[in-house]
N, C-alpha and C. Protein backbone atom coordinates (compact mmCIF):
# COMPACT_ATOMS: atom_id res chain seq x y z
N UNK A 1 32.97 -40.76 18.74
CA UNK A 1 33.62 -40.32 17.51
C UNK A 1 35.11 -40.20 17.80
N UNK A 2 35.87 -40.67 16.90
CA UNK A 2 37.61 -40.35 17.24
C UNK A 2 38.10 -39.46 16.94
N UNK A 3 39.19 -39.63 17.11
CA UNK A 3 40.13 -37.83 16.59
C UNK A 3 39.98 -37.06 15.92
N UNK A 4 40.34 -38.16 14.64
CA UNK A 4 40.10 -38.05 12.84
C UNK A 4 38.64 -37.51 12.89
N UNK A 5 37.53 -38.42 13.07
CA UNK A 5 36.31 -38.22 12.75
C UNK A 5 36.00 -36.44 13.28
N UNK A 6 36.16 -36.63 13.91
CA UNK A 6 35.90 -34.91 15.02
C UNK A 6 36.77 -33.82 14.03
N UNK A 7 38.00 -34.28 13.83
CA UNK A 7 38.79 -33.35 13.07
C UNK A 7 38.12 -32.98 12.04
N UNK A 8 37.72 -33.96 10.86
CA UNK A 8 36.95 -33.82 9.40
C UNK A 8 36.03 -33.05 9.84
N UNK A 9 35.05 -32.88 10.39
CA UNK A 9 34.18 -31.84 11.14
C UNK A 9 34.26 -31.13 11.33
N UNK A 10 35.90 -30.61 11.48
CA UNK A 10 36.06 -29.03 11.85
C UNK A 10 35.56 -28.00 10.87
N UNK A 11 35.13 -27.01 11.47
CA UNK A 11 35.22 -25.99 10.07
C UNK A 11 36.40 -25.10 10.45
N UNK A 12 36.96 -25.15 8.80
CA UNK A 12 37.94 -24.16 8.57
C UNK A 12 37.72 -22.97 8.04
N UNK A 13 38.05 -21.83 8.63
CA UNK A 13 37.55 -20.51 7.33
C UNK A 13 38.90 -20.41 6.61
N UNK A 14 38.48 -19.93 5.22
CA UNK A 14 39.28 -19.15 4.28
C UNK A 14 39.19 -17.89 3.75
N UNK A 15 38.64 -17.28 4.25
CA UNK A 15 38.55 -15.96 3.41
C UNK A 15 36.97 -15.59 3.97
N UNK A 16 37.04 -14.39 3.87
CA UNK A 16 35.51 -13.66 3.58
C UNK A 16 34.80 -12.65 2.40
N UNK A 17 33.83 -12.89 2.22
CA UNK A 17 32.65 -11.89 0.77
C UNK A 17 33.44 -10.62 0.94
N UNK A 18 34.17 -9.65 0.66
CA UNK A 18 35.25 -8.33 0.88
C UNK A 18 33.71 -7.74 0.17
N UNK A 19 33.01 -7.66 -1.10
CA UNK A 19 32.48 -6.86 -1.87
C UNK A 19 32.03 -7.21 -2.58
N UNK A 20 31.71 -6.01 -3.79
CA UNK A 20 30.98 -7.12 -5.06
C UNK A 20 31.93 -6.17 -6.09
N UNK A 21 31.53 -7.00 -7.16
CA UNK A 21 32.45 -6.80 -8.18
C UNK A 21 31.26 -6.35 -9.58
N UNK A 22 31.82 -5.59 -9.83
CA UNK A 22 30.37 -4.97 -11.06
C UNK A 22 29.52 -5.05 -10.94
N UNK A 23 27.96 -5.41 -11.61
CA UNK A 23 26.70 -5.39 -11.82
C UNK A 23 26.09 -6.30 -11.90
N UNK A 24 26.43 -7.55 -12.52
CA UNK A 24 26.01 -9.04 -12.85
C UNK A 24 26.33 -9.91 -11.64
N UNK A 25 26.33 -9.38 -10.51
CA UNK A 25 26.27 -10.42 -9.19
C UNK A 25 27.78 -10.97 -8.65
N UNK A 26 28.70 -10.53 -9.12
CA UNK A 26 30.06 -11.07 -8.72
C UNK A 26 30.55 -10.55 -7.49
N UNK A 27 31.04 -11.26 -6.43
CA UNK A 27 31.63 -11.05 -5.54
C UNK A 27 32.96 -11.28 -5.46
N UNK A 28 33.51 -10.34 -4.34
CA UNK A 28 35.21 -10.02 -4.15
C UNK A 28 35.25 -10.95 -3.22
N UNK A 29 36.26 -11.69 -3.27
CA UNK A 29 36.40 -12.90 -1.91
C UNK A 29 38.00 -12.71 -1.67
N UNK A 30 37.97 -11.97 -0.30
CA UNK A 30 39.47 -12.16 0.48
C UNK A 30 39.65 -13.44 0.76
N UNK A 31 40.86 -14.03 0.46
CA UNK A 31 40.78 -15.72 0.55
C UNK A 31 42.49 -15.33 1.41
N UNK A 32 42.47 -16.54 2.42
CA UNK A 32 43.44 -16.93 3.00
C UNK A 32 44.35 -17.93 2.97
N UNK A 33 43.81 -18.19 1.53
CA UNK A 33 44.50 -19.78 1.59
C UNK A 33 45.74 -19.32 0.24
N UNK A 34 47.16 -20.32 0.59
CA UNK A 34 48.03 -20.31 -0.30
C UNK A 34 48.18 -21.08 -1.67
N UNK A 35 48.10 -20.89 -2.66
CA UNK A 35 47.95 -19.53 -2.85
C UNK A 35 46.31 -18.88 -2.82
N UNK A 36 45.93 -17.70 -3.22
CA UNK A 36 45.12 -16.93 -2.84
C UNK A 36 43.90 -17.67 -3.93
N UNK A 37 43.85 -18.26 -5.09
CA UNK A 37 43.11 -18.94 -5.49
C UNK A 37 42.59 -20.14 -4.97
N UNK A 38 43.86 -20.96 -4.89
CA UNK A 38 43.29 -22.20 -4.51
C UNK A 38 41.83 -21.97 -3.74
N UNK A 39 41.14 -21.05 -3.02
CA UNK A 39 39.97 -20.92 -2.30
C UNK A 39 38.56 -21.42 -3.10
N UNK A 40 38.84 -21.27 -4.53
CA UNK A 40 37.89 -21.72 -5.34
C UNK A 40 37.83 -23.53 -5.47
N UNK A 41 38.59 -24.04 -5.62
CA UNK A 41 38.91 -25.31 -5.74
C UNK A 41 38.46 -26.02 -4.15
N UNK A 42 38.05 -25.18 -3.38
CA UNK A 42 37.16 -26.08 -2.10
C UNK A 42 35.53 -25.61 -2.19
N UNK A 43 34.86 -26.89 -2.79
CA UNK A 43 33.33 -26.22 -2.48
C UNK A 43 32.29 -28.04 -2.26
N UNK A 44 31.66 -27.30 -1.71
CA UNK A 44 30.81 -26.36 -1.29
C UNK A 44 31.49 -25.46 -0.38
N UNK A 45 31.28 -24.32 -0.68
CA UNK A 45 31.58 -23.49 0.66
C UNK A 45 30.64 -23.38 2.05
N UNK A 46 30.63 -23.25 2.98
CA UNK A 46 29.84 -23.05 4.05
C UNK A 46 29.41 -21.26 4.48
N UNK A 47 29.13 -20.48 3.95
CA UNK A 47 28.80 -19.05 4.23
C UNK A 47 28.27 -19.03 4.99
N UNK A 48 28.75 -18.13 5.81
CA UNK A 48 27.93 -17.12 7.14
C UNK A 48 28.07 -18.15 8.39
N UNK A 49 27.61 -17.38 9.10
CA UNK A 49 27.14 -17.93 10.82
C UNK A 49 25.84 -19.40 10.49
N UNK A 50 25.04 -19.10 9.78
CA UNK A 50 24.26 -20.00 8.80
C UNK A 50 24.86 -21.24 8.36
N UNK A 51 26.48 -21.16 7.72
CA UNK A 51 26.88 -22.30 7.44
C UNK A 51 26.31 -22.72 5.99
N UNK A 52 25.54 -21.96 4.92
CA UNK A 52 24.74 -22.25 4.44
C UNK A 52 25.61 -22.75 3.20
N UNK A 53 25.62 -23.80 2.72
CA UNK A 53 26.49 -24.89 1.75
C UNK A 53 26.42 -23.94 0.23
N UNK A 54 26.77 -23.88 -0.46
CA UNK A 54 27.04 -22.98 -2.04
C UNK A 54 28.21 -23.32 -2.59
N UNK A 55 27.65 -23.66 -3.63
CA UNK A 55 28.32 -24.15 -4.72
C UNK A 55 28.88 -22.68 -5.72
N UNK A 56 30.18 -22.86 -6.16
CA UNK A 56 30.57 -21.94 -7.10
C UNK A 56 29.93 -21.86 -8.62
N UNK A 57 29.37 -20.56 -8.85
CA UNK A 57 29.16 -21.12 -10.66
C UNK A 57 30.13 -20.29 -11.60
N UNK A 58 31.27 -19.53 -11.11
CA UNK A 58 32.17 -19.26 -11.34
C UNK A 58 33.01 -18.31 -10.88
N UNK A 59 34.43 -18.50 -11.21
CA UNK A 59 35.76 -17.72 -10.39
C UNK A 59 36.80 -17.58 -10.68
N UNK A 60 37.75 -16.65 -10.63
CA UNK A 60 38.42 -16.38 -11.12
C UNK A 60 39.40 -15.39 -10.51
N UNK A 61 40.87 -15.41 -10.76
CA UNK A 61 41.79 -14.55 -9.90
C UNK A 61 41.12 -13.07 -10.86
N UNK A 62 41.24 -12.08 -10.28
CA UNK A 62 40.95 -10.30 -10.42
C UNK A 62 41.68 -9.47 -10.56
N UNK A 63 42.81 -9.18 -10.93
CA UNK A 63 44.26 -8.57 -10.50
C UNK A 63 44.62 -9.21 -9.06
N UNK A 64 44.99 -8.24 -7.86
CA UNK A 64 45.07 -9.14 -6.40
C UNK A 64 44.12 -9.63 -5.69
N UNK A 65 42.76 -10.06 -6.10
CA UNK A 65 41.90 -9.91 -5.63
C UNK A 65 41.19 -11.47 -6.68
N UNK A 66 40.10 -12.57 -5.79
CA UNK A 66 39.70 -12.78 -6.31
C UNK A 66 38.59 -12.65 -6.42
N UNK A 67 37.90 -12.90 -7.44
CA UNK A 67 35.63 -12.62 -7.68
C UNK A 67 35.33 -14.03 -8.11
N UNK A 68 34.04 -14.01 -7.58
CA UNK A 68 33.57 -15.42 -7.85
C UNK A 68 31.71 -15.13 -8.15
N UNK A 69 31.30 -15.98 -8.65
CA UNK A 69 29.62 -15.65 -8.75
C UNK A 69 28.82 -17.21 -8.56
N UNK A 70 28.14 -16.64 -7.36
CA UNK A 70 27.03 -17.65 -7.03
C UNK A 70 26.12 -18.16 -8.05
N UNK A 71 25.35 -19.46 -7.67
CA UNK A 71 24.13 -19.68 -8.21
C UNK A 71 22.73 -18.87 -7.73
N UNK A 72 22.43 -18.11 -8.71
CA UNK A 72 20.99 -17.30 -8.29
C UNK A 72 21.38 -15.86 -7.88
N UNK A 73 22.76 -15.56 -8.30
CA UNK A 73 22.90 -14.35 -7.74
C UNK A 73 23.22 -13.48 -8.88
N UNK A 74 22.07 -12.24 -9.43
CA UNK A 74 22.25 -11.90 -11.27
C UNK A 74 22.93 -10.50 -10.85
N UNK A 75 22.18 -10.18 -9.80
CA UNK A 75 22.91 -8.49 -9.76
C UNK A 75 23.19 -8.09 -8.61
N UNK A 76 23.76 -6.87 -8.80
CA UNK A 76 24.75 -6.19 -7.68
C UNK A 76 23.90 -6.47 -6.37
N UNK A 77 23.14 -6.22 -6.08
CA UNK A 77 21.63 -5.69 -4.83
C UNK A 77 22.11 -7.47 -4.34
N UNK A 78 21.61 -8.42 -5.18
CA UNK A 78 21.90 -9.80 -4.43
C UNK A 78 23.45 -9.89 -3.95
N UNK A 79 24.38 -9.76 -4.52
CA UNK A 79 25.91 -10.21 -4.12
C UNK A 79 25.76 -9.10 -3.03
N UNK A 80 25.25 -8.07 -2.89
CA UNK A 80 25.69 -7.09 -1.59
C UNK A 80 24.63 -7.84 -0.29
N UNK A 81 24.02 -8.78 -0.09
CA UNK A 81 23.86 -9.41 0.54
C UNK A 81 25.18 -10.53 1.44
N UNK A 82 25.67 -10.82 0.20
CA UNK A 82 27.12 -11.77 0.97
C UNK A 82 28.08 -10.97 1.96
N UNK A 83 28.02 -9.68 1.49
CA UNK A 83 29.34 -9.07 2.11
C UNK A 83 29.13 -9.07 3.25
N UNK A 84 30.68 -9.59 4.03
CA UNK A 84 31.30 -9.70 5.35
C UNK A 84 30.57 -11.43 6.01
N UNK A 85 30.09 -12.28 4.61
CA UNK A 85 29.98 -13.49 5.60
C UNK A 85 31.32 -14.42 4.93
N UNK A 86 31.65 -14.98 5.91
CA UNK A 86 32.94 -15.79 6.09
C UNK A 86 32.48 -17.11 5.43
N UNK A 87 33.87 -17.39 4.40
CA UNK A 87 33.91 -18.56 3.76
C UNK A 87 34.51 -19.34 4.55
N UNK A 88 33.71 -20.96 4.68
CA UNK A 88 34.42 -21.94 5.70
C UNK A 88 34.51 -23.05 4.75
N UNK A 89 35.16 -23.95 5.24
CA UNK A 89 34.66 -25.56 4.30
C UNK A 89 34.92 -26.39 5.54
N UNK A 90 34.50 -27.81 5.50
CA UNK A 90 34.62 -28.96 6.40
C UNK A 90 36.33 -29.49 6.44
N UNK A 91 36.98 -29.61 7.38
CA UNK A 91 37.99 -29.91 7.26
C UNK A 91 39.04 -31.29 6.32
N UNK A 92 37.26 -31.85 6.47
CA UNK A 92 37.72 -33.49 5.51
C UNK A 92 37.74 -32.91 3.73
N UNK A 93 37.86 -31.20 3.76
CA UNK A 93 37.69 -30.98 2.15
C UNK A 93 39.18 -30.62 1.86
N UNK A 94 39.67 -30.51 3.09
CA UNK A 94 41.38 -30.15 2.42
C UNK A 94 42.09 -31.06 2.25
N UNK A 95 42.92 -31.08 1.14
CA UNK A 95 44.00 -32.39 1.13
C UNK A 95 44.78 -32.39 2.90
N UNK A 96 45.72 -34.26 2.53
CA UNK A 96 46.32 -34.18 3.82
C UNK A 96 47.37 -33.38 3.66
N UNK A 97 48.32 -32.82 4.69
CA UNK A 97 49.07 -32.08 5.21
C UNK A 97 49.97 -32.82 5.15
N UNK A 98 51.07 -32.75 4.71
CA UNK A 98 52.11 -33.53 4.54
C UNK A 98 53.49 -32.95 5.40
N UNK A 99 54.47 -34.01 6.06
CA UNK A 99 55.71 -34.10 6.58
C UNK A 99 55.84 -33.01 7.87
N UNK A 100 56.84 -31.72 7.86
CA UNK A 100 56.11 -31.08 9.07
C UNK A 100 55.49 -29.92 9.13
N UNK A 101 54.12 -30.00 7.94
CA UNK A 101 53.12 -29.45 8.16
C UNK A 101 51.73 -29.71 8.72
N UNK A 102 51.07 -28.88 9.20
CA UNK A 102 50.16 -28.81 10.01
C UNK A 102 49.13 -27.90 9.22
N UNK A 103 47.41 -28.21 9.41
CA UNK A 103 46.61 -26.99 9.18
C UNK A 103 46.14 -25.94 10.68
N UNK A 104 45.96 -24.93 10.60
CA UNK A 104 46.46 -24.10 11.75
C UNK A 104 45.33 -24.70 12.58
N UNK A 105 43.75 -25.01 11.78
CA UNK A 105 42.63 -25.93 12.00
C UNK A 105 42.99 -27.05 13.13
N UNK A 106 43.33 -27.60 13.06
CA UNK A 106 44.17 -29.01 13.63
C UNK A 106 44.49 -28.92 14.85
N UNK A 107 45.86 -27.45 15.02
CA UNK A 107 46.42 -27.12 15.84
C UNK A 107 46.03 -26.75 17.28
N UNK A 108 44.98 -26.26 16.72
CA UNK A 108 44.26 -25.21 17.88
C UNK A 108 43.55 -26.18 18.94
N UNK A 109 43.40 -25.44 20.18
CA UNK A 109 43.31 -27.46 20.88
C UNK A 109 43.71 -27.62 21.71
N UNK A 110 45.00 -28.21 20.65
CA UNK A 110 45.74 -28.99 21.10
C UNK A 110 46.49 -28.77 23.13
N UNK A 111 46.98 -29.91 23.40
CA UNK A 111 47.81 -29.72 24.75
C UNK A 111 49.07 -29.14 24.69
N UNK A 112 49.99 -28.35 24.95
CA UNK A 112 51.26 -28.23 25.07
C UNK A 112 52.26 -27.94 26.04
N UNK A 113 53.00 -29.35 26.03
CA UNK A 113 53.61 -29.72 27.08
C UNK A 113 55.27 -29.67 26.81
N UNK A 114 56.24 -29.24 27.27
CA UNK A 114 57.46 -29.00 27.47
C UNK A 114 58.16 -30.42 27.52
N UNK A 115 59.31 -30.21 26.68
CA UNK A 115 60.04 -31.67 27.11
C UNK A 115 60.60 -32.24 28.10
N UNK A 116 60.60 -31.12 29.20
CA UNK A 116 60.55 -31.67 30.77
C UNK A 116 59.81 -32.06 31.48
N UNK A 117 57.99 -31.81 30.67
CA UNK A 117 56.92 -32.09 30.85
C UNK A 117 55.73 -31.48 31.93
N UNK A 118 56.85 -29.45 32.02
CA UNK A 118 55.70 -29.00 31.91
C UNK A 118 54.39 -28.84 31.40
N UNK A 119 53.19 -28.49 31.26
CA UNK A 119 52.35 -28.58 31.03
C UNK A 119 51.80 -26.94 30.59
N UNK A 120 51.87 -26.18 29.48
CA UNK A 120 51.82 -24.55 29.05
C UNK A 120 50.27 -24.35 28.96
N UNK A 121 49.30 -25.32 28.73
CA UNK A 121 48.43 -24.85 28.47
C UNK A 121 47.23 -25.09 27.32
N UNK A 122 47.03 -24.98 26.23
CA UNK A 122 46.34 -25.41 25.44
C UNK A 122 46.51 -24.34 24.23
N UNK A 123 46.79 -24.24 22.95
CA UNK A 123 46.84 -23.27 22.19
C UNK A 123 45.17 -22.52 21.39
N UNK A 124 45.25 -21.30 21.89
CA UNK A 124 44.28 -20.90 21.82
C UNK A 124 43.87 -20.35 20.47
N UNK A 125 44.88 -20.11 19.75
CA UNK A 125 44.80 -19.81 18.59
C UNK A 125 46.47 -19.70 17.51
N UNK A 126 46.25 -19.39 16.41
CA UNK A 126 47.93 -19.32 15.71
C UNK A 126 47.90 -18.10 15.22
N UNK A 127 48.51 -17.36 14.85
CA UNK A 127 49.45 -15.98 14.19
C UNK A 127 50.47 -16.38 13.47
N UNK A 128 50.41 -15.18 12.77
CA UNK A 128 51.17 -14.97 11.46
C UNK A 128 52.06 -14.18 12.00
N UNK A 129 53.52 -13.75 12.13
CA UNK A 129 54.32 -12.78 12.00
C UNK A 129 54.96 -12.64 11.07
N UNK A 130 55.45 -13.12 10.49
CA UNK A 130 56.28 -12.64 8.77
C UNK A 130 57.50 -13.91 8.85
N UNK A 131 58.08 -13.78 10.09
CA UNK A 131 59.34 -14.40 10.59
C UNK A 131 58.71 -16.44 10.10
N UNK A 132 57.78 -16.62 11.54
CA UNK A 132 57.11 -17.76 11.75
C UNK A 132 56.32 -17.64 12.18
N UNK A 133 55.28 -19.29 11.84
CA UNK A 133 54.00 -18.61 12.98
C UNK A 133 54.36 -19.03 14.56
N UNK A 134 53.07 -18.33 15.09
CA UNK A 134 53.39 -18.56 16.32
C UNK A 134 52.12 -18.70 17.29
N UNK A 135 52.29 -19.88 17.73
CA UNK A 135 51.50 -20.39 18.73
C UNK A 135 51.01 -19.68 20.31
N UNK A 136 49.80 -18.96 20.23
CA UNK A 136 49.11 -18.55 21.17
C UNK A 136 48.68 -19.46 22.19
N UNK A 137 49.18 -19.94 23.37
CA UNK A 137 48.46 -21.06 24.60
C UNK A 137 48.12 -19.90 25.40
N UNK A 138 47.04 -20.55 25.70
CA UNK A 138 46.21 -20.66 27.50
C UNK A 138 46.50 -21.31 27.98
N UNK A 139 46.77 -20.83 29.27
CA UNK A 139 47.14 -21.46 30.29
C UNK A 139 47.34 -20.10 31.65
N UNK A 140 47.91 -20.85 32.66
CA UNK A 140 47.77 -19.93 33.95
C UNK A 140 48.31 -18.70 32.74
N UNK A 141 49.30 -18.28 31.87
CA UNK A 141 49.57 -17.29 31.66
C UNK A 141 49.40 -17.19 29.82
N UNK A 142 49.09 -16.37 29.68
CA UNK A 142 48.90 -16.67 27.77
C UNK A 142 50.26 -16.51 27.42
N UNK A 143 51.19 -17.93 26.66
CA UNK A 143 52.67 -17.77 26.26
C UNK A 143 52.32 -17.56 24.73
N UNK A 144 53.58 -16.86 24.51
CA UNK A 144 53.60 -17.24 22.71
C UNK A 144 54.98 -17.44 22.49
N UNK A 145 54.14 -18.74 21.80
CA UNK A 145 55.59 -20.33 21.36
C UNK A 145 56.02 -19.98 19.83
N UNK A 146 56.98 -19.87 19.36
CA UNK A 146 57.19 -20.01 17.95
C UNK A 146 57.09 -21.14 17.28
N UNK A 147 56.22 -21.14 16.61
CA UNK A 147 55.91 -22.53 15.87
C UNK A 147 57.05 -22.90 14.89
N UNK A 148 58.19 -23.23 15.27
CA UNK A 148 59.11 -23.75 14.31
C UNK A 148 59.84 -25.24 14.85
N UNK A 149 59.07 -26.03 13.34
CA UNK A 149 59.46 -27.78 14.24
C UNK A 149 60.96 -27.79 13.68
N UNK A 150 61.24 -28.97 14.73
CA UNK A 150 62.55 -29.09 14.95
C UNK A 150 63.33 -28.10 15.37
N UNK A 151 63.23 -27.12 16.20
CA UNK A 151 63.93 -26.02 17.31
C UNK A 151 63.19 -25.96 18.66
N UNK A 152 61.90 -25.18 18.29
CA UNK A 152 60.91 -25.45 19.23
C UNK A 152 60.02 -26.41 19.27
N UNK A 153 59.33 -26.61 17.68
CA UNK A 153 58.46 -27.70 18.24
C UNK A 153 58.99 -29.12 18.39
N UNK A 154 58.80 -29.93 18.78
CA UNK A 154 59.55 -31.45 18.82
C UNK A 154 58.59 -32.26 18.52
N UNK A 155 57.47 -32.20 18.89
CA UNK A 155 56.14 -33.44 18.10
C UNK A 155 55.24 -32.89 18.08
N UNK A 156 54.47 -33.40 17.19
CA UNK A 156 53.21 -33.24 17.06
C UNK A 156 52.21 -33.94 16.70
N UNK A 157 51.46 -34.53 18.04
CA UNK A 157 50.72 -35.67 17.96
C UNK A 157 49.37 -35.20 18.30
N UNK A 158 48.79 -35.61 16.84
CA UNK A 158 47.20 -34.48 16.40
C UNK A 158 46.30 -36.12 17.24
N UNK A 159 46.53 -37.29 17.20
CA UNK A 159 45.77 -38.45 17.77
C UNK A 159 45.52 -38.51 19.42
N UNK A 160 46.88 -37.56 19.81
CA UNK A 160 47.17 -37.66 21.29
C UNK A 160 46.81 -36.22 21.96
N UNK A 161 46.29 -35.35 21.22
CA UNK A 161 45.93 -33.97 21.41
C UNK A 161 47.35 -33.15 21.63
N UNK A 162 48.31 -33.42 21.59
CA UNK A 162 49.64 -32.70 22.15
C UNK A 162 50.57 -32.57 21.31
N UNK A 163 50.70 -31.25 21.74
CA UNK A 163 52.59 -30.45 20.86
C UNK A 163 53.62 -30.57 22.17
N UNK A 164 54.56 -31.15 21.83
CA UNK A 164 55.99 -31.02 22.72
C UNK A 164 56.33 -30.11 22.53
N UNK A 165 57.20 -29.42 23.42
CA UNK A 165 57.98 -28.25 22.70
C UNK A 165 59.12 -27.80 23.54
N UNK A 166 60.28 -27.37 23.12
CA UNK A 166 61.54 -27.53 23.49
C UNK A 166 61.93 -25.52 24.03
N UNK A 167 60.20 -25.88 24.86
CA UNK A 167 60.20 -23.82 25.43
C UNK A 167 60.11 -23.87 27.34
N UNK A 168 60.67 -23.28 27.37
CA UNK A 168 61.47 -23.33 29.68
C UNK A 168 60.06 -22.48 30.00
N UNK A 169 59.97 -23.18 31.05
CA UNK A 169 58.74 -22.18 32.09
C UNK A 169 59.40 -20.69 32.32
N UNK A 170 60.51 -20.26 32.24
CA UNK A 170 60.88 -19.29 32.91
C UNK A 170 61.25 -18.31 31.78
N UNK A 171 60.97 -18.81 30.73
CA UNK A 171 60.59 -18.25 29.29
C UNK A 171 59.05 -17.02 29.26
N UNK A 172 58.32 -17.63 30.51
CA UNK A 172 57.39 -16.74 30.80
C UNK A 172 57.54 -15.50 31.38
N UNK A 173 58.47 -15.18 31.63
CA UNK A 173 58.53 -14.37 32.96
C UNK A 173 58.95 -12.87 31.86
């Protein structure tokens, strides 16, 4: 299987079941995606550790919050079953990523190697700080890279498994 193929495969989460919402089966869905709706507009969803595929039968933003209601789900007692399982979808369900964006999905992985051609490690995961995100690697030491292309990052080649990045070994210390 190639890059691409493996990639579409990924699962991505967006959000998780927060609660339920009134009496007639509606659930509260913390969604992570920008904006906070768009989460409805990817389905099937994949729920739980299960993975179990569900289709929306309706949704809607809530004040800050959105609710959505399953198929087969009439009252409160069923939707309090969902709460705390994580909404995922297949990665081939998100549009492409355009110019120098990335899905954080993608990222994670990856190799990252210095433009002197150290070698940092592998990024183990991404964060949010407010500022930028920022890239968590493994490696002999866990660094955190600021994910900002064109300063720090310099490429990003999702075919070749590797981020360049314009960060000094002695940046560790």
């Amino acid at each position: 299987m190639n890059g691409n193929a493996e990639r579409d495969l990924t699962l991505v989460p967006l959000g998780y079941v927060s609660g339920v919402h009134g009496i007639q089966g509606w659930i509260k869905i913390h969604s992570w995606t920008s904006p906070r709706e768009a989460i409805l507009d990817y389905v099937p969803w994949l729920l739980g550790e299960e993975r179990q595929p569900v289709e929306i039968a309706d949704g809607r933003a809530q004040g800050k919050t959105i609710v959505a209601r399953l198929p087969g789900v009439d009252d409160r007692d069923q939707a309090q079953a969902w709460v705390g399982k994580e909404i995922s979808v297949l990665r081939k369900q998100l549009p492409a990523a355009e110019g120098d964006h990335w899905y954080w999905a993608d990222l994670v992985g990856l190799e990252v190697i210095t433009t002197d051609g150290v070698r940092l490690g592998r990024i183990d995961k991404m964060m949010e700080t407010g500022a930028n995100d920022v890239m968590v690697v493994a490696g002999e030491k866990e660094v955190l890279v600021p994910f900002v292309p064109g300063t720090y990052v310099k490429r990003v080649d999702l075919d070749g498994g590797t981020v360049e990045v314009d960060w000094q070994p002695d940046y560790l210390e």
